[in-house]
PDB file of N, CA and C in Angstrom:
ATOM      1  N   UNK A   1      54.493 -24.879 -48.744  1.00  0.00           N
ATOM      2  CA  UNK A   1      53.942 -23.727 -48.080  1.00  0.00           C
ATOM      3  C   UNK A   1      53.240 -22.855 -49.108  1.00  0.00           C
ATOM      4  N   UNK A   2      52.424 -22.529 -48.642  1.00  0.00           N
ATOM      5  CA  UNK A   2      50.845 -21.845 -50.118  1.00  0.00           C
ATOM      6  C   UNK A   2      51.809 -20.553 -49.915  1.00  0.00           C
ATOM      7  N   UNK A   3      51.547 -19.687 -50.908  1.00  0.00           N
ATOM      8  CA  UNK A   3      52.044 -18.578 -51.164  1.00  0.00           C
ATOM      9  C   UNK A   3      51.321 -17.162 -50.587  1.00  0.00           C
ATOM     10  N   UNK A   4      51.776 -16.400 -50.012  1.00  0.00           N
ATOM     11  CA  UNK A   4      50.476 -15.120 -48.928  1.00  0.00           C
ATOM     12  C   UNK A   4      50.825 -14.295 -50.085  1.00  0.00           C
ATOM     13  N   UNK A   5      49.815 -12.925 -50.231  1.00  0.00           N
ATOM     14  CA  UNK A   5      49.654 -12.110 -51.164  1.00  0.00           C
ATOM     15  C   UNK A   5      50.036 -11.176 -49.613  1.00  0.00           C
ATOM     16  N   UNK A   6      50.766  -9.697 -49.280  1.00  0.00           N
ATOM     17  CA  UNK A   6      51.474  -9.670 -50.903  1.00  0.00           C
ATOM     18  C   UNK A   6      53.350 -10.839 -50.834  1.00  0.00           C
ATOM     19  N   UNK A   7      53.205 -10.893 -51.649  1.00  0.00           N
ATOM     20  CA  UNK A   7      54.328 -11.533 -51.955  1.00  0.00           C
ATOM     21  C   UNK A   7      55.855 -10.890 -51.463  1.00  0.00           C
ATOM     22  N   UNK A   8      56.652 -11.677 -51.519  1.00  0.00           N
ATOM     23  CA  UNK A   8      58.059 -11.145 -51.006  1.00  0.00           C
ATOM     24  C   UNK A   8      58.802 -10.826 -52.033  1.00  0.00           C
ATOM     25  N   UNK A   9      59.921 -10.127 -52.142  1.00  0.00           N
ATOM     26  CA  UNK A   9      60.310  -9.730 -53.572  1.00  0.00           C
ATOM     27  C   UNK A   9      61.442 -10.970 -53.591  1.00  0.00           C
ATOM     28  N   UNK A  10      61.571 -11.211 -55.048  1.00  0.00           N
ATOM     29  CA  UNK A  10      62.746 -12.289 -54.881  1.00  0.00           C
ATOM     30  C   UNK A  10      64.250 -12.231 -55.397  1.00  0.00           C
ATOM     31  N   UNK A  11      65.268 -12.385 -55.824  1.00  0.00           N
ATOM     32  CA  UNK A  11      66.179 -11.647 -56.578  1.00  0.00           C
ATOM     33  C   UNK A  11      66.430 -12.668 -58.200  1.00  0.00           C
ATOM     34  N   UNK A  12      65.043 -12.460 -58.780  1.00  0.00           N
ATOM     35  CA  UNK A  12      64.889 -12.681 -60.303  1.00  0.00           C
ATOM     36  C   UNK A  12      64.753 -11.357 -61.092  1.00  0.00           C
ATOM     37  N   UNK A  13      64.829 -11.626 -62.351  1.00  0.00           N
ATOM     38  CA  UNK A  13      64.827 -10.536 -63.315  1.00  0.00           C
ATOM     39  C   UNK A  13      63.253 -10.611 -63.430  1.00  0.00           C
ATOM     40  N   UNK A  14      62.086 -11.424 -63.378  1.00  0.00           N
ATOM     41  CA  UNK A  14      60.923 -11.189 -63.238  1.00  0.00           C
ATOM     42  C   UNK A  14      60.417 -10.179 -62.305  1.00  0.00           C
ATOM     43  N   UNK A  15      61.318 -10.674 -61.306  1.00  0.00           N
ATOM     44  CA  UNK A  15      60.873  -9.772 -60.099  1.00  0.00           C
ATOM     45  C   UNK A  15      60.984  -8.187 -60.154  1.00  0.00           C
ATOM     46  N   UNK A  16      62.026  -7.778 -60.423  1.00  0.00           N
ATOM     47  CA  UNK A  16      62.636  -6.666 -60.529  1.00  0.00           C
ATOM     48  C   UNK A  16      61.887  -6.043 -62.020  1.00  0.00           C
ATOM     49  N   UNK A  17      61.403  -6.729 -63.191  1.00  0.00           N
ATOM     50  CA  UNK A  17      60.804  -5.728 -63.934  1.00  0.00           C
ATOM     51  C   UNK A  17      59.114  -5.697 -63.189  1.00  0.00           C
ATOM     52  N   UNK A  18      58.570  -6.489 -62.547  1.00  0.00           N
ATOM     53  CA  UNK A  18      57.367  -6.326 -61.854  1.00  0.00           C
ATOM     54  C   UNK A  18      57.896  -4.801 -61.034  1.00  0.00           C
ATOM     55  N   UNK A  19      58.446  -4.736 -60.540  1.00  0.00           N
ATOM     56  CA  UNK A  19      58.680  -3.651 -59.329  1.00  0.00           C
ATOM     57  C   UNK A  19      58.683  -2.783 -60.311  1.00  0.00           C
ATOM     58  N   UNK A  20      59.414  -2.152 -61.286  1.00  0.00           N
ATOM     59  CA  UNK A  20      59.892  -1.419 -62.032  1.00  0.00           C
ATOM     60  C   UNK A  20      58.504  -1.054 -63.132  1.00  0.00           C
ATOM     61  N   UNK A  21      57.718  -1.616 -63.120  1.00  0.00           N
ATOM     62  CA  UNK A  21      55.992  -1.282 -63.645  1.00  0.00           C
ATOM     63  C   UNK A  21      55.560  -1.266 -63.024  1.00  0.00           C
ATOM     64  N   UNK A  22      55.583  -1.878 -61.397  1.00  0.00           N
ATOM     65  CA  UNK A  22      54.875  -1.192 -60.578  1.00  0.00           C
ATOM     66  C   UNK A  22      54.821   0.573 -60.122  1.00  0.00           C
ATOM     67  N   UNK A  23      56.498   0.368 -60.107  1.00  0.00           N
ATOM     68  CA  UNK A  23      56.922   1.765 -60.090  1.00  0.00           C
ATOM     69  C   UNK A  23      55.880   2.995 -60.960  1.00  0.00           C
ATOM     70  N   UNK A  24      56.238   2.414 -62.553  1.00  0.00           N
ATOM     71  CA  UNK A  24      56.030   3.085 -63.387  1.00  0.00           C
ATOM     72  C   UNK A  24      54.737   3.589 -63.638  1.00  0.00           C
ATOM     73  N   UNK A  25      53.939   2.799 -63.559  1.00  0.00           N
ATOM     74  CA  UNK A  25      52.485   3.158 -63.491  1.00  0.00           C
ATOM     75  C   UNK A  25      51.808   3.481 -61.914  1.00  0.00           C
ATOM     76  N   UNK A  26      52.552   3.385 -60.592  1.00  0.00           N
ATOM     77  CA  UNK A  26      52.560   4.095 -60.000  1.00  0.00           C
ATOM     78  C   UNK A  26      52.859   5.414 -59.831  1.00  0.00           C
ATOM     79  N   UNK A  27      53.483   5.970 -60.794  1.00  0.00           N
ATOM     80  CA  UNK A  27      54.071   7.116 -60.852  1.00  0.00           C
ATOM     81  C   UNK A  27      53.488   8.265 -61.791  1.00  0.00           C
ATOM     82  N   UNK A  28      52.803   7.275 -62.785  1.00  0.00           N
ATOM     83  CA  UNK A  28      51.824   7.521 -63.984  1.00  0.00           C
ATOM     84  C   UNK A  28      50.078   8.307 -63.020  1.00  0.00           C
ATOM     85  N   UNK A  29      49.578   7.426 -62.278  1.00  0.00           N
ATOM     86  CA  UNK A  29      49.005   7.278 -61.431  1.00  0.00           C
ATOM     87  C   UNK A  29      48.962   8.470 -60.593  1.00  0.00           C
ATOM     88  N   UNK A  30      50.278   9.137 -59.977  1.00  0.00           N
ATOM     89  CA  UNK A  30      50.225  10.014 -59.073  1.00  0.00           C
ATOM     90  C   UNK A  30      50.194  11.041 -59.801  1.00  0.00           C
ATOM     91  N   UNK A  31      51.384  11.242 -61.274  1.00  0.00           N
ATOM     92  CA  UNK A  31      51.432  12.300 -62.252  1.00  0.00           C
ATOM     93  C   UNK A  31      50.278  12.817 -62.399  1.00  0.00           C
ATOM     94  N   UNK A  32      49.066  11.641 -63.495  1.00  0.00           N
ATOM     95  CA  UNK A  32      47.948  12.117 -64.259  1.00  0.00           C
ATOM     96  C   UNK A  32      46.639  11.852 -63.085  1.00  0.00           C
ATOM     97  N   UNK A  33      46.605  10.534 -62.691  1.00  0.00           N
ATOM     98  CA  UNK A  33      45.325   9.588 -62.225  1.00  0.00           C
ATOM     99  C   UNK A  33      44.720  10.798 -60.955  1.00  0.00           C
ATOM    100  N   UNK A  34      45.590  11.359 -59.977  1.00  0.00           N
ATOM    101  CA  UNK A  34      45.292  11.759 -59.073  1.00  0.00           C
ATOM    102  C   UNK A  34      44.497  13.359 -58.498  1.00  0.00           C
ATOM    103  N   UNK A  35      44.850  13.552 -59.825  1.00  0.00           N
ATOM    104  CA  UNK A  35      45.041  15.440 -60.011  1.00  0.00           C
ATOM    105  C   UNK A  35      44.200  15.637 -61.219  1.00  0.00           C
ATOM    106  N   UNK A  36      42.758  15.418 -61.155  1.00  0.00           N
ATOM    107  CA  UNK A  36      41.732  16.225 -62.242  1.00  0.00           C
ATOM    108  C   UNK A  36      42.658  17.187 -63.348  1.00  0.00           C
ATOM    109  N   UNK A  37      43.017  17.988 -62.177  1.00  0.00           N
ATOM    110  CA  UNK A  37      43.289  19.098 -62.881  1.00  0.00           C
ATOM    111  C   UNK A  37      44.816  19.123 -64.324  1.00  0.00           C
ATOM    112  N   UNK A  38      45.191  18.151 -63.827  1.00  0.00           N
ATOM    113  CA  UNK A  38      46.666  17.393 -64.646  1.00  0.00           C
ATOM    114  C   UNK A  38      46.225  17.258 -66.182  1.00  0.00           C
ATOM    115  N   UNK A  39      46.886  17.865 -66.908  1.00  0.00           N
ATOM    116  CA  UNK A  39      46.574  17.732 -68.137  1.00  0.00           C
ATOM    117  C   UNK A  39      47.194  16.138 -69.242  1.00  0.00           C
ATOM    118  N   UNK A  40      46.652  15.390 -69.382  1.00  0.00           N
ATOM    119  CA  UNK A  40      47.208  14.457 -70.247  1.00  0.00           C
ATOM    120  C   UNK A  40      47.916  14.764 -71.449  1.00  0.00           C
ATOM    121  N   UNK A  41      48.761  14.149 -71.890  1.00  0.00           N
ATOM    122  CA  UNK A  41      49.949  14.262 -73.407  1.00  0.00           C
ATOM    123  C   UNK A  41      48.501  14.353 -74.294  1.00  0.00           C
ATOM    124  N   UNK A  42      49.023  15.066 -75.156  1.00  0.00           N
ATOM    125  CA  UNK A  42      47.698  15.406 -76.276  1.00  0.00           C
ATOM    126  C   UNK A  42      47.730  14.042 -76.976  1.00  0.00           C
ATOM    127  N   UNK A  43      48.261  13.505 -77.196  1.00  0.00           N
ATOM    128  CA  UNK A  43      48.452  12.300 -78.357  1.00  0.00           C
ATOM    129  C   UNK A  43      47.418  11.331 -77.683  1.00  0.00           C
ATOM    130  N   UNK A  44      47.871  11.228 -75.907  1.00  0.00           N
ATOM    131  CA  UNK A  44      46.389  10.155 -75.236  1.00  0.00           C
ATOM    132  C   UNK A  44      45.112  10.421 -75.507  1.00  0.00           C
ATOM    133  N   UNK A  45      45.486  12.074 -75.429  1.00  0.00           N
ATOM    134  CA  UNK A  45      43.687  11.951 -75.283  1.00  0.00           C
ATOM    135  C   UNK A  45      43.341  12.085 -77.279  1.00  0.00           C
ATOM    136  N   UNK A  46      44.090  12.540 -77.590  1.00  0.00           N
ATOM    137  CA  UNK A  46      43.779  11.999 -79.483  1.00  0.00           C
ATOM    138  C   UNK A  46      42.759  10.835 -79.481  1.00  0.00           C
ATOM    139  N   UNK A  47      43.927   9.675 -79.308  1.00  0.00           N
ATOM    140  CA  UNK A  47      43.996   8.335 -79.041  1.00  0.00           C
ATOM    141  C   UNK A  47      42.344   8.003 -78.552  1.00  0.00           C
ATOM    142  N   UNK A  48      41.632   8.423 -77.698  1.00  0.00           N
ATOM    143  CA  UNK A  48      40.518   8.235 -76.266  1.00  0.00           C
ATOM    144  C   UNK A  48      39.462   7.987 -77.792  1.00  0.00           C
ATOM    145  N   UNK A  49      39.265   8.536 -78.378  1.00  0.00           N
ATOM    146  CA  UNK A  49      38.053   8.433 -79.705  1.00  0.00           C
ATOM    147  C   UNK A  49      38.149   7.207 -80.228  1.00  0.00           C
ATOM    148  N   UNK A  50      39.000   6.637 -80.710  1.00  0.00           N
ATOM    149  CA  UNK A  50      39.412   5.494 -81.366  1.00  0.00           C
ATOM    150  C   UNK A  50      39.033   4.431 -80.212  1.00  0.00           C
ATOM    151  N   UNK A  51      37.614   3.207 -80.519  1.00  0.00           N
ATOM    152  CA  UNK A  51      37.683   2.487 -79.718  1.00  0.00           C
ATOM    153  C   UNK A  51      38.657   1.149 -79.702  1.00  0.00           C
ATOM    154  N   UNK A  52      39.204   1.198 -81.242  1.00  0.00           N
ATOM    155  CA  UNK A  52      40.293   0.109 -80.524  1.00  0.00           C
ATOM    156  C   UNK A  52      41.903  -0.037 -79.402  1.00  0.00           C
ATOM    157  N   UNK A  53      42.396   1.477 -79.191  1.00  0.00           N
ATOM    158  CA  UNK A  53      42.408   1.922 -77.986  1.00  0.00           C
ATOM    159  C   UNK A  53      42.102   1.701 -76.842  1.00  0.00           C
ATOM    160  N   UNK A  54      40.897   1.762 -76.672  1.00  0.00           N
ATOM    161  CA  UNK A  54      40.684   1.387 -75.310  1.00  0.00           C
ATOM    162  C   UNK A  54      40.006   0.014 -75.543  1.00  0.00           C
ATOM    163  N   UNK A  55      39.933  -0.798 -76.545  1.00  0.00           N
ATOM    164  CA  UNK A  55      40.144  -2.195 -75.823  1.00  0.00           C
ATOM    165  C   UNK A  55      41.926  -2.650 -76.222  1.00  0.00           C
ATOM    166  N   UNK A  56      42.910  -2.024 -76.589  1.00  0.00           N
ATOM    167  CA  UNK A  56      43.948  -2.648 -76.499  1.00  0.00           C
ATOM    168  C   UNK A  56      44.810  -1.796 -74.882  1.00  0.00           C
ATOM    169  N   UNK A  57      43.988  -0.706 -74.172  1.00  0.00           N
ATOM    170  CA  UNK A  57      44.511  -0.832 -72.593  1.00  0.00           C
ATOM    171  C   UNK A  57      43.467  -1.974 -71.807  1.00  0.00           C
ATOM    172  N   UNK A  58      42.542  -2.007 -72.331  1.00  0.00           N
ATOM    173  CA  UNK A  58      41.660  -3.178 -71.332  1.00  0.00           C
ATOM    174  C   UNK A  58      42.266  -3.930 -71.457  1.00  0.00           C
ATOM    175  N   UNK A  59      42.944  -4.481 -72.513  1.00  0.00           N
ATOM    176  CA  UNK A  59      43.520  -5.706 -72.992  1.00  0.00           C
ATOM    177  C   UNK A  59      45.000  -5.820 -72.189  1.00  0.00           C
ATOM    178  N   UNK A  60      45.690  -4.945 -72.215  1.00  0.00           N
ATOM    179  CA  UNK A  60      46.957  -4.702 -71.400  1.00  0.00           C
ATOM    180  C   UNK A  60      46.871  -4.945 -69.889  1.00  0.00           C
ATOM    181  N   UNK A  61      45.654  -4.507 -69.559  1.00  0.00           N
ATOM    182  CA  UNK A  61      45.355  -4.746 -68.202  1.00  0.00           C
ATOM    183  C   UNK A  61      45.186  -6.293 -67.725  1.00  0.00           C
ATOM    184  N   UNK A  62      44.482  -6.850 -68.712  1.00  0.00           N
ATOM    185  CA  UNK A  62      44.268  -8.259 -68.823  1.00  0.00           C
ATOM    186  C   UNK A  62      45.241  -8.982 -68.397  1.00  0.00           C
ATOM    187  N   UNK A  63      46.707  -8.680 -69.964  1.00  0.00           N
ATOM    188  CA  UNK A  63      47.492  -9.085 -69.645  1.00  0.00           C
ATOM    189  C   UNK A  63      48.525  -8.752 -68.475  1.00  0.00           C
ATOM    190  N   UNK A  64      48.443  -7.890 -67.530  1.00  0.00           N
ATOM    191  CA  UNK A  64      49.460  -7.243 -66.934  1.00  0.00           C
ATOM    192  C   UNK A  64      48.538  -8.419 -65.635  1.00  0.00           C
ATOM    193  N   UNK A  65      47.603  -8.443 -65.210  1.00  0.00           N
ATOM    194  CA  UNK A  65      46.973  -9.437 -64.788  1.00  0.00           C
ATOM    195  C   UNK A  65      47.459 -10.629 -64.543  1.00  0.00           C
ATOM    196  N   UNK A  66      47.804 -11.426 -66.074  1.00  0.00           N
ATOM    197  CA  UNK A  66      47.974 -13.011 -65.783  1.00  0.00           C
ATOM    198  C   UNK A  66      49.461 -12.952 -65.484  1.00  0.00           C
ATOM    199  N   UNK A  67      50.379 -11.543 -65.545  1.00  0.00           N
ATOM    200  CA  UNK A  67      51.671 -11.747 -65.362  1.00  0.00           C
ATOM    201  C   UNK A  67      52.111 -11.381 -63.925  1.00  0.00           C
ATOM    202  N   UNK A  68      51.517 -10.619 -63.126  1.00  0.00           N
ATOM    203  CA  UNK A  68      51.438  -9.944 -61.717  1.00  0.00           C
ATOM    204  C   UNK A  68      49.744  -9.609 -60.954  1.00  0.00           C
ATOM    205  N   UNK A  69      49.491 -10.300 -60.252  1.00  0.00           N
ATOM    206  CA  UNK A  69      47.790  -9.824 -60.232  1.00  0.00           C
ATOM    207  C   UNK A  69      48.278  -8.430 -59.135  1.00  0.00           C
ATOM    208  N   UNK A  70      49.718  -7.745 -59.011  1.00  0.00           N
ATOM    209  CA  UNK A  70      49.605  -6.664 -58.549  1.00  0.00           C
ATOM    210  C   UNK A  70      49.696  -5.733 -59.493  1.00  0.00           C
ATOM    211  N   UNK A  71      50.473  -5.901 -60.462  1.00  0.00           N
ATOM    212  CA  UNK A  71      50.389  -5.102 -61.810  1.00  0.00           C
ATOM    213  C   UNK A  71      48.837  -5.428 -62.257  1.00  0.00           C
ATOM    214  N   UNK A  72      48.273  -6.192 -61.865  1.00  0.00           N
ATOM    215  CA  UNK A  72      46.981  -5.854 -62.650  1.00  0.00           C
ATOM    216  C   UNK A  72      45.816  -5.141 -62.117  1.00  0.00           C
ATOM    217  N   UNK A  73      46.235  -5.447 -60.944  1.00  0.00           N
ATOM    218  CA  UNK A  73      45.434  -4.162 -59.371  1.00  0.00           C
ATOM    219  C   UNK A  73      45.599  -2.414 -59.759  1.00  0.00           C
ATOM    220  N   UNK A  74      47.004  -2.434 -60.038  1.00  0.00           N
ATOM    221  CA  UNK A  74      47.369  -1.218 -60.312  1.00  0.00           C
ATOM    222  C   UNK A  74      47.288  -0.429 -61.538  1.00  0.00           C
ATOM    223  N   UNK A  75      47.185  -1.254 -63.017  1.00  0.00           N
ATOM    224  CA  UNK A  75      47.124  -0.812 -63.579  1.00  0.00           C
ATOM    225  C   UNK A  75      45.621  -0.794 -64.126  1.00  0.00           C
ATOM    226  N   UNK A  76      44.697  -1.514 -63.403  1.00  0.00           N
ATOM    227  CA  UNK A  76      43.280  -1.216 -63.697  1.00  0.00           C
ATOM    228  C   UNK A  76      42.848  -0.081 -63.011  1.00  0.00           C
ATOM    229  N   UNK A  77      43.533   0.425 -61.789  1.00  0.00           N
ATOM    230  CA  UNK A  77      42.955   1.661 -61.314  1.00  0.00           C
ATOM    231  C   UNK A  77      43.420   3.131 -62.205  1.00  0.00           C
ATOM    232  N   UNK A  78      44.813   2.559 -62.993  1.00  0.00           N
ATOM    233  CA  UNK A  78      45.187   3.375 -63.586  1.00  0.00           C
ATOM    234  C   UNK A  78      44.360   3.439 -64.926  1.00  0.00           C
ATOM    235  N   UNK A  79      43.623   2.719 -65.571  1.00  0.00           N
ATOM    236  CA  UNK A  79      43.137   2.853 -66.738  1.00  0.00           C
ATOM    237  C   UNK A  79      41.830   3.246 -66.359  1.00  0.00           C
ATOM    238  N   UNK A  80      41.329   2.883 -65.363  1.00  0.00           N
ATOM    239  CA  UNK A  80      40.028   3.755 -64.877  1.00  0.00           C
ATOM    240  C   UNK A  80      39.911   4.856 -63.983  1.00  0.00           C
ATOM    241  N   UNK A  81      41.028   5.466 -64.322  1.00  0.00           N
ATOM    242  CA  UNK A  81      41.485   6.886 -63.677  1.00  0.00           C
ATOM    243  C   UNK A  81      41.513   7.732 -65.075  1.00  0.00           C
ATOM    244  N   UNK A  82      42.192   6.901 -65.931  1.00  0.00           N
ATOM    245  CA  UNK A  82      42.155   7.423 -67.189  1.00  0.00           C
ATOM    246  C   UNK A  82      40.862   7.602 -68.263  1.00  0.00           C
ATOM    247  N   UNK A  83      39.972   6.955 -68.029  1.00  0.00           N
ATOM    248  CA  UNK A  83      38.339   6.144 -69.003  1.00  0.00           C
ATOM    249  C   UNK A  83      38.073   7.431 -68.385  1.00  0.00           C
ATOM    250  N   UNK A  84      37.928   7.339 -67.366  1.00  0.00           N
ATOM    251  CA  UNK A  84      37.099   8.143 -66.257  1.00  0.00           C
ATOM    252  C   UNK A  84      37.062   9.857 -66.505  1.00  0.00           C
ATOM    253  N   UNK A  85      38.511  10.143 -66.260  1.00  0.00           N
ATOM    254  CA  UNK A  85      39.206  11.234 -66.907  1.00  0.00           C
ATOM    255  C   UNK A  85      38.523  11.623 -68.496  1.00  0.00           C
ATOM    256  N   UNK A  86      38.882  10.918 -69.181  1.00  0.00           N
ATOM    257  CA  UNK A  86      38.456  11.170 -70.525  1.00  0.00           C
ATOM    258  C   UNK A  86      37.116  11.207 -71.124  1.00  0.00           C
ATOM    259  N   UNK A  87      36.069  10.506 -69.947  1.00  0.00           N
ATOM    260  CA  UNK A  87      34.977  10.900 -70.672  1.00  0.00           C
ATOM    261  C   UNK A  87      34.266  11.812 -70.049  1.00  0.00           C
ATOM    262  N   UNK A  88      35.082  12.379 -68.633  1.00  0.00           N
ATOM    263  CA  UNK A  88      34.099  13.641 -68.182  1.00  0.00           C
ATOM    264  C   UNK A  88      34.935  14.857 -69.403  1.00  0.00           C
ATOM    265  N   UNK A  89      36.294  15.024 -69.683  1.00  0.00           N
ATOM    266  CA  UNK A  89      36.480  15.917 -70.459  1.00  0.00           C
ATOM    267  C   UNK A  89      36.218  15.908 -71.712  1.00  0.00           C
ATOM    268  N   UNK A  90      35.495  14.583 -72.095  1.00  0.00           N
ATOM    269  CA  UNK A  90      34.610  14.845 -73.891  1.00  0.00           C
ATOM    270  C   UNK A  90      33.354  15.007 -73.681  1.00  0.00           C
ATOM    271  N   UNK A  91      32.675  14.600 -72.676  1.00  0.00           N
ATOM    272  CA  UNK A  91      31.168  14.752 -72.357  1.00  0.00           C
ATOM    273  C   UNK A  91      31.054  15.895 -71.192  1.00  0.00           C
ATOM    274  N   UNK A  92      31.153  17.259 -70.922  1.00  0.00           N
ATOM    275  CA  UNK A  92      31.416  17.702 -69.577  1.00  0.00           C
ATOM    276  C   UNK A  92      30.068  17.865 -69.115  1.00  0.00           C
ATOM    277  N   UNK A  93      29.516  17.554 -68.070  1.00  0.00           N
ATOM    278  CA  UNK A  93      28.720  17.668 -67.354  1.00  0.00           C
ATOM    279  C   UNK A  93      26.798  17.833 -68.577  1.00  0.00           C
ATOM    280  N   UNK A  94      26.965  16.525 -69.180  1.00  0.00           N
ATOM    281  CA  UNK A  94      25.939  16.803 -69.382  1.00  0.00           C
ATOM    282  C   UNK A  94      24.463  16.426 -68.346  1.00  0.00           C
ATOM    283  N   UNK A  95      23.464  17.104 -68.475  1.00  0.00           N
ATOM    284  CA  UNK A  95      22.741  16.725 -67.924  1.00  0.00           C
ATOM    285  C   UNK A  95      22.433  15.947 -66.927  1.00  0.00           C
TER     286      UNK A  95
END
């Protein structure tokens, strides 16, 4: 029997840390991703200048990908909640 997306939860320890990052970066998501106005930990947005940074979250995303393609749904909206975030508050409204 082919497998339907979304999936059923199962009672593995895979399973249960998938839920538990789903959680987490769901929660990340509602904290920062959702609310402009939400201020990020100073250390992230430090971090936002340095481009190897943001290819080691692209890269996370990648991998969060080949391990859950729902962790990888979720945490790409979360890193482009974040890109997104960070370059209207280093570039604000130019031109």
């Amino acid at each position: 029997m082919a497998k339907t997306w979304p999936m059923l939860p199962s009672c593995d320890v895979n399973s249960a840390l998938e839920y538990i990052a789903l959680l987490a970066i769901g929660l990340y998501i509602l904290f920062y991703g959702s609310v402009f106005e939400a201020s990020y930990p100073k250390e992230i947005v430090d971090l936002y200048v340095h481009p190897w940074w943001r290819i080691l979250i692209v890269s996370l995303v990648a991998l969060g990908s080949w391990w859950c393609p729902r962790i990888g749904l979720i945490s790409a909206l979360a890193v482009f909640l974040y890109l997104n975030d960070m370059d209207i508050l280093t570039n604000p409204f130019l031109g």
